[in-house]
Protein backbone atom coordinates (compact mmCIF):
# COMPACT_ATOMS: atom_id res chain seq x y z
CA UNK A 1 0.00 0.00 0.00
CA UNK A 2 2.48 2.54 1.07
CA UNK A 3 4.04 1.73 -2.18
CA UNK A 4 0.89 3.07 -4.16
CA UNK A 5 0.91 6.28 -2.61
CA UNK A 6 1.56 9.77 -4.30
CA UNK A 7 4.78 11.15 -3.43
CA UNK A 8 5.74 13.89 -0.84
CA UNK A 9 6.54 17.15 -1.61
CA UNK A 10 7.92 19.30 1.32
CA UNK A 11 7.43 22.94 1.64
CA UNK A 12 10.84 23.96 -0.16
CA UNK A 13 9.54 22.33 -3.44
CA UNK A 14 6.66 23.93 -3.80
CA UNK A 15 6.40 26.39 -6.71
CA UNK A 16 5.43 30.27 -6.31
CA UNK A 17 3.32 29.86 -9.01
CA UNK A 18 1.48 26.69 -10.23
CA UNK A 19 0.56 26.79 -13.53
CA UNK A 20 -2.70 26.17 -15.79
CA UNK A 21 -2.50 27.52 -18.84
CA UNK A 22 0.55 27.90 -21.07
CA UNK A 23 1.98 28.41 -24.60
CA UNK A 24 4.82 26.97 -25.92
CA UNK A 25 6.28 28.37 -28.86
CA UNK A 26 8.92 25.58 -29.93
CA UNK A 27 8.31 21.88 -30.62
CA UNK A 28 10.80 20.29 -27.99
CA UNK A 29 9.33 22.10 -25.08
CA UNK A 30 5.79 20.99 -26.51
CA UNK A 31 7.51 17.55 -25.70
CA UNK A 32 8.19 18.26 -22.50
CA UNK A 33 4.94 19.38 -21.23
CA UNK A 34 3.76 16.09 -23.04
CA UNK A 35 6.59 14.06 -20.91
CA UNK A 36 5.50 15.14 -17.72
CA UNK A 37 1.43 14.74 -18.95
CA UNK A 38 0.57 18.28 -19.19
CA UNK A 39 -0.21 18.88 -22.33
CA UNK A 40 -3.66 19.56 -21.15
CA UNK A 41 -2.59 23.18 -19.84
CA UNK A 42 -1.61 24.31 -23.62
CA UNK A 43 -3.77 26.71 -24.81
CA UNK A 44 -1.28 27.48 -27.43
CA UNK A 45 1.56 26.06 -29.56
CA UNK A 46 3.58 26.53 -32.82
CA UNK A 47 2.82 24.84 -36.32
CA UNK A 48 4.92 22.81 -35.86
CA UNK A 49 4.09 21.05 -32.79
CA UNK A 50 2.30 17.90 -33.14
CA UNK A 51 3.82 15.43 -30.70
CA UNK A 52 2.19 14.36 -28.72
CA UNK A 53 -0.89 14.00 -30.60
CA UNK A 54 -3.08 15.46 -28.22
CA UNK A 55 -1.36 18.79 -28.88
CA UNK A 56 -3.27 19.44 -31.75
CA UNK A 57 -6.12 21.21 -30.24
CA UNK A 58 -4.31 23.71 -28.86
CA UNK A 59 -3.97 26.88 -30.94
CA UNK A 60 -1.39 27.67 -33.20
CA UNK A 61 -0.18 31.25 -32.38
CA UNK A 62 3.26 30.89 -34.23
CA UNK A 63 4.46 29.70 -37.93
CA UNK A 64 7.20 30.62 -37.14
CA UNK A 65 6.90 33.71 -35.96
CA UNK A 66 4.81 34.55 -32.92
CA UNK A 67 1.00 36.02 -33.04
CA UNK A 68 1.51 38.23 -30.35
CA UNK A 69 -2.06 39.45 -30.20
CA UNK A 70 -3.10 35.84 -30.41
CA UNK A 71 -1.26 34.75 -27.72
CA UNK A 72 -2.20 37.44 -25.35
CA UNK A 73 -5.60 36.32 -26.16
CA UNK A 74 -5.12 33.16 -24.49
CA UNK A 75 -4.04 34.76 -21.31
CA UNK A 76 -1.68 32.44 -20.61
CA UNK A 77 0.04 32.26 -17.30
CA UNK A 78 3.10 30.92 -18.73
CA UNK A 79 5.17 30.91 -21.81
CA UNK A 80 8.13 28.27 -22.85
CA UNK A 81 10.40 27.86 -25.92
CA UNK A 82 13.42 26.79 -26.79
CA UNK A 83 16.34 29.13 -26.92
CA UNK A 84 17.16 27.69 -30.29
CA UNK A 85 14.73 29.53 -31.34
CA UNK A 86 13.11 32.25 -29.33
CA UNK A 87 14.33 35.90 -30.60
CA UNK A 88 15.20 38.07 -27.77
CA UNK A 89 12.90 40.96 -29.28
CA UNK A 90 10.37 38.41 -29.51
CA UNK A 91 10.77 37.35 -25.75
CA UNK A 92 10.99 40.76 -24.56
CA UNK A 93 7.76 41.42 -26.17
CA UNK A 94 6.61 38.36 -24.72
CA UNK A 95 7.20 39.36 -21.34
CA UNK A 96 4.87 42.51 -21.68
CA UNK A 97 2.03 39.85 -21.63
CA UNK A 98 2.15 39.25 -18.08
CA UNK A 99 3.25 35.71 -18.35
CA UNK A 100 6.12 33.94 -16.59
CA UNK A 101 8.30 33.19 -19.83
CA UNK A 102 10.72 30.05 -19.34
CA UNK A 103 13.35 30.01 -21.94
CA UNK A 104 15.50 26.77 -22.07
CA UNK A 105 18.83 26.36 -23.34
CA UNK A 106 19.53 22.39 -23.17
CA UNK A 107 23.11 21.80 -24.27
CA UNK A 108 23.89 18.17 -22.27
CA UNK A 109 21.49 15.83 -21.15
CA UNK A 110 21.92 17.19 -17.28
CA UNK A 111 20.85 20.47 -18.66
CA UNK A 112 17.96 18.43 -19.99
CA UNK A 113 17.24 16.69 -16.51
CA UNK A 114 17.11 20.33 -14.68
CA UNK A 115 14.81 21.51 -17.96
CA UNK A 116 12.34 18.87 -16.82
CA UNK A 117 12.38 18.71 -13.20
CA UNK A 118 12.15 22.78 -13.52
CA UNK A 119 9.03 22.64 -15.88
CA UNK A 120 7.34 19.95 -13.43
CA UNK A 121 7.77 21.76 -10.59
CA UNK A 122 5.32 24.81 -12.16
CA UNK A 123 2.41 21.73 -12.31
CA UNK A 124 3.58 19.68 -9.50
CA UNK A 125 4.17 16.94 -11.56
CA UNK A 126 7.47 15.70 -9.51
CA UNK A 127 6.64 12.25 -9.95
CA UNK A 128 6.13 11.86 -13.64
CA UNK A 129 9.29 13.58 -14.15
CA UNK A 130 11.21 11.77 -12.28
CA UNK A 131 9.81 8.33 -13.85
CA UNK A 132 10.79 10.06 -17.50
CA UNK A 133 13.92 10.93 -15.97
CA UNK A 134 14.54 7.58 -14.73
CA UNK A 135 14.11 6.04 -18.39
CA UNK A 136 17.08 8.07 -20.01
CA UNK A 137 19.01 7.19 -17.05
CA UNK A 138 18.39 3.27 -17.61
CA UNK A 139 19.86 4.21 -21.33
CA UNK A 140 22.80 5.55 -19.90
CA UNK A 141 23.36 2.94 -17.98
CA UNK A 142 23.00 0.34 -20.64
CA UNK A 143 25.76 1.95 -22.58
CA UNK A 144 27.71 2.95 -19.65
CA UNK A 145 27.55 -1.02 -19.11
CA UNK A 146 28.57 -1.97 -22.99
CA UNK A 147 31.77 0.24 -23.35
CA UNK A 148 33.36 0.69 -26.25
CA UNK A 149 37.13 0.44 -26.34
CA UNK A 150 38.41 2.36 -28.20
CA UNK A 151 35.52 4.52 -28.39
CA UNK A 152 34.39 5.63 -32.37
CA UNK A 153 35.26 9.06 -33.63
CA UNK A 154 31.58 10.04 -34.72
CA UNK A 155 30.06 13.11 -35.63
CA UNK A 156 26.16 14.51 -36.40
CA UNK A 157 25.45 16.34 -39.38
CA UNK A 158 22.77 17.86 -41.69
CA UNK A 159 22.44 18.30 -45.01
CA UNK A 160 24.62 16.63 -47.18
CA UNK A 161 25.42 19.31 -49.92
CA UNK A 162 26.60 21.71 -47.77
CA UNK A 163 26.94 20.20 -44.13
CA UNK A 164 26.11 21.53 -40.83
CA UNK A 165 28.12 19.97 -38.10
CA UNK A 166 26.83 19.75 -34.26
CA UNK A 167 29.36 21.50 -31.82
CA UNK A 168 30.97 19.74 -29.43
CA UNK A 169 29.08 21.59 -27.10
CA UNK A 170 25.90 20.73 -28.47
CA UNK A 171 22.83 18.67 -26.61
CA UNK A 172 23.76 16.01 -29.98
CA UNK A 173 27.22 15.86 -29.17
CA UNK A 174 26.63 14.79 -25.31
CA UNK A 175 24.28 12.39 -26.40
CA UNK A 176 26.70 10.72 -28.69
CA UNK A 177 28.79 10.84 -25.40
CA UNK A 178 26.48 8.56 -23.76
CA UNK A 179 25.90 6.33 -26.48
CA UNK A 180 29.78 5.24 -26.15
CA UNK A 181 31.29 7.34 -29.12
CA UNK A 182 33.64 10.39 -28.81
CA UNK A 183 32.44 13.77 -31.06
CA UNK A 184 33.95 15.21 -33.65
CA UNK A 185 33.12 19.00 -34.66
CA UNK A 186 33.52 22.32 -34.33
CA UNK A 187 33.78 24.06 -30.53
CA UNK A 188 30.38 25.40 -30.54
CA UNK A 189 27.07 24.79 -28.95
CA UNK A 190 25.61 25.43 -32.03
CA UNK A 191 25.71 23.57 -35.16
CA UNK A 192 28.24 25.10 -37.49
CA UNK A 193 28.89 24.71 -41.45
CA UNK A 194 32.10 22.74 -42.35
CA UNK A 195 33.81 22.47 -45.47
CA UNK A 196 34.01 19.03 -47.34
CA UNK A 197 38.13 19.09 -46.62
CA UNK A 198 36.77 19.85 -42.93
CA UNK A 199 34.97 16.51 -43.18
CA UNK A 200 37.69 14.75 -44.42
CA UNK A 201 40.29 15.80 -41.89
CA UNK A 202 38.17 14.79 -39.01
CA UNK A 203 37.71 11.38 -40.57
CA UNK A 204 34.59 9.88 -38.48
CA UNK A 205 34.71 6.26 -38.24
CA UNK A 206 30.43 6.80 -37.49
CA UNK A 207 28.75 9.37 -39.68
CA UNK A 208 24.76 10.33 -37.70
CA UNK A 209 22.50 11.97 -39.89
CA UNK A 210 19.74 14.00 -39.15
CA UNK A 211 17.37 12.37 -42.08
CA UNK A 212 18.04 10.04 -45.02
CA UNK A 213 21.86 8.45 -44.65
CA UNK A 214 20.75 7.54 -48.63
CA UNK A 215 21.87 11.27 -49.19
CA UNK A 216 25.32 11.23 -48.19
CA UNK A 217 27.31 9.84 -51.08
CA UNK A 218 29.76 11.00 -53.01
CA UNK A 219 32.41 13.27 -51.87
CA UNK A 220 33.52 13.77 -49.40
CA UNK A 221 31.63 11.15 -47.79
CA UNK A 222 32.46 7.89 -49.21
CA UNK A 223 36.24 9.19 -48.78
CA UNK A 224 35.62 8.77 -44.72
CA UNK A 225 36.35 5.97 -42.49
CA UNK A 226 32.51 5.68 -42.13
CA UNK A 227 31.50 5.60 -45.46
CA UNK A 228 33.91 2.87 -46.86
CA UNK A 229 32.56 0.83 -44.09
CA UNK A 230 28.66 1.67 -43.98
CA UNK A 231 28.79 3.05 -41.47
CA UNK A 232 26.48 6.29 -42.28
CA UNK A 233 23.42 6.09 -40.11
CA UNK A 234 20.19 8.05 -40.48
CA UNK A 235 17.72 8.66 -37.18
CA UNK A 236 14.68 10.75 -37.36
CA UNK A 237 15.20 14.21 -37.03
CA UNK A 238 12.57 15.32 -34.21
CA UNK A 239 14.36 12.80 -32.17
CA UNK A 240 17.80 13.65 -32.60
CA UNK A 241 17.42 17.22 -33.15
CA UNK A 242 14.95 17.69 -30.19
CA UNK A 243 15.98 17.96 -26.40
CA UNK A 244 12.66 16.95 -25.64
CA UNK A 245 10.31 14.57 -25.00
CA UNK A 246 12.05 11.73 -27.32
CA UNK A 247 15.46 11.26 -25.60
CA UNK A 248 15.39 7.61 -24.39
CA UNK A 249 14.72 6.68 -28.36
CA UNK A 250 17.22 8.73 -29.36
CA UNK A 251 19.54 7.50 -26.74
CA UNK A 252 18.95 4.05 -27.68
CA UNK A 253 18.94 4.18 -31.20
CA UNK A 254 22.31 5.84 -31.21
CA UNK A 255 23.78 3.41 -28.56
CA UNK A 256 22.24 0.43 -30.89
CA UNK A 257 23.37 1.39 -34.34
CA UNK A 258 26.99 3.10 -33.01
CA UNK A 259 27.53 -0.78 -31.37
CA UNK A 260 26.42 -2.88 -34.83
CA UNK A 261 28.54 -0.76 -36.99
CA UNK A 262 31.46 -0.65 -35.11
CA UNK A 263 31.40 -4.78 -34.23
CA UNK A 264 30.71 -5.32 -38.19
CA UNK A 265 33.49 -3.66 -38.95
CA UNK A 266 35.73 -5.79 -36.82
C-alpha cells in the first residue's frame, strides 16, 4: 500500500506559481509538457508542434513567428520555448504579456534533466518527471555497461550538400557521449557549417545523420572511415534534433546502431 501512494513534496519544493495555462512556442518544449502529462494546460503552440498527438487542439499562435495578439488572447500564465529559437525581441515582447516566460537552453542531457524537473515543478508533476527521468538514465546505464574500447570518432550532421556539423558543445554531441562514441566538430554549442576538406580531416569512423543516410554519397563522404565501411546512419530528425520529449529513443537508437557498426566492422 504505502508503495501506491503519491509522493511527498515538502514545503521547499513547492512552486510560487502553479501553472494552468501555457503556450509553448517551440516543438521540444511541446515535448516536454507532453513528458510530464501536461499537455492539457496548452492553450497554445507553434505549427509545428504535433507530438504528442493530443497537442493538436491547442492553438497555433506561431508559424514561425509569434501572433503576439493571439497569444495574449489566451491569457496564458506561462510561456516556454526553446532558446534555439526564441528571438530576444520576440521574448521581450513576450514578457509585456504578463506571463512567466521560461526560456530553455539544453546543451547536455543534465541540462535536460534540470529543464524537466524545472518545468514539473510549475504543475507539480514531480513524480512523472522523475519516472521520465529515470528512463534516459536506464539508457545511460545500458551503454555505460557496454563500453566501447576504443571509443568511435563520430560526428552529427545535416544536409549533405553543404553540411552543418553539431558542436561539441551541443545537446547532440553529449548524447553521442552517452551512447559510447567520442564527437567530432567544431567548438560550438551550435551547429556550425564545415567544409568538405573539414569533413575529411576529421575522418569519423560513425557518420549520424539528421534524415536520409541515402543522401550522403559522393564526396567527401564515401572518402571517410565511415562511409567505406557503412557506417552512415540516419535517425529521425525530431528525435535527434529535439531535447525533448524523445530522448530515451534517441539515446537508444544511437547506442544500438553506433555498437552494430562498429562490431561489423571488426
Amino acid at each position: 500500500m504505502a508503495g501506491c501512494e503519491p509522493p511527498r513534496i515538502s514545503s521547499d519544493e513547492l512552486p510560487d506559481r502553479i501553472y494552468t495555462r501555457v503556450v509553448s512556442l517551440s516543438p521540444s518544449t511541446t515535448e516536454l509538457l507532453g513528458l510530464i502529462d501536461c499537455e492539457a494546460y496548452l492553450l497554445g503552440r507553434t505549427a509545428f508542434c504535433t507530438v504528442p498527438s493530443s497537442v493538436r487542439n491547442a492553438t497555433i499562435v506561431a508559424n514561425p513567428e509569434p501572433d503576439f495578439e493571439r497569444i495574449a488572447n489566451l491569457q496564458p500564465d506561462l510561456i516556454v520555448a526553446d532558446s534555439s529559437v526564441m528571438n530576444p525581441a520576440w521574448e521581450q515582447q513576450l514578457r509585456r504579456i504578463g506571463a512567466d516566460v521560461k526560456v530553455f537552453d539544453i546543451n547536455s542531457l543534465e541540462e535536460w534533466k534540470g529543464a524537466v524537473h524545472d518545468l514539473a515543478s510549475g504543475f507539480l508533476r514531480h513524480h512523472s518527471a522523475s519516472k521520465r527521468i529515470g528512463a534516459v538514465e536506464q539508457a545511460e546505464a545500458t551503454w555505460l555497461s557496454d563500453p566501447l574500447d576504443p571509443k568511435p570518432a563520430a560526428i552529427v550532421v545535416m544536409n549533405a550538400q553543404q553540411p552543418w556539423v553539431a558542436g561539441l558543445g551541443t545537446f547532440q554531441a553529449d548524447l553521442l557521449r552517452a551512447a559510447g562514441a567520442e564527437p567530432l566538430g567544431p567548438d560550438s554549442q551550435r551547429f556550425e557549417q564545415v567544409s568538405p576538406e573539414q569533413i575529411l580531416a576529421w575522418n569519423p569512423q560513425i557518420i549520424i545523420v539528421a534524415g536520409d543516410p541515402n543522401e550522403f554519397t559522393g564526396a567527401p563522404w564515401d572518402s571517410t572511415d565511415a562511409g567505406k565501411r557503412n557506417a552512415i546512419v540516419g535517425i529521425d530528425p525530431d528525435v535527434l534534433l529535439r531535447a525533448g520529449g524523445r530522448v530515451d529513443i534517441a539515446l537508444e537508437a544511437l547506442g544500438t546502431e553506433i555498437r552494430k557498426r562498429v562490431r561489423a566492422s571488426r
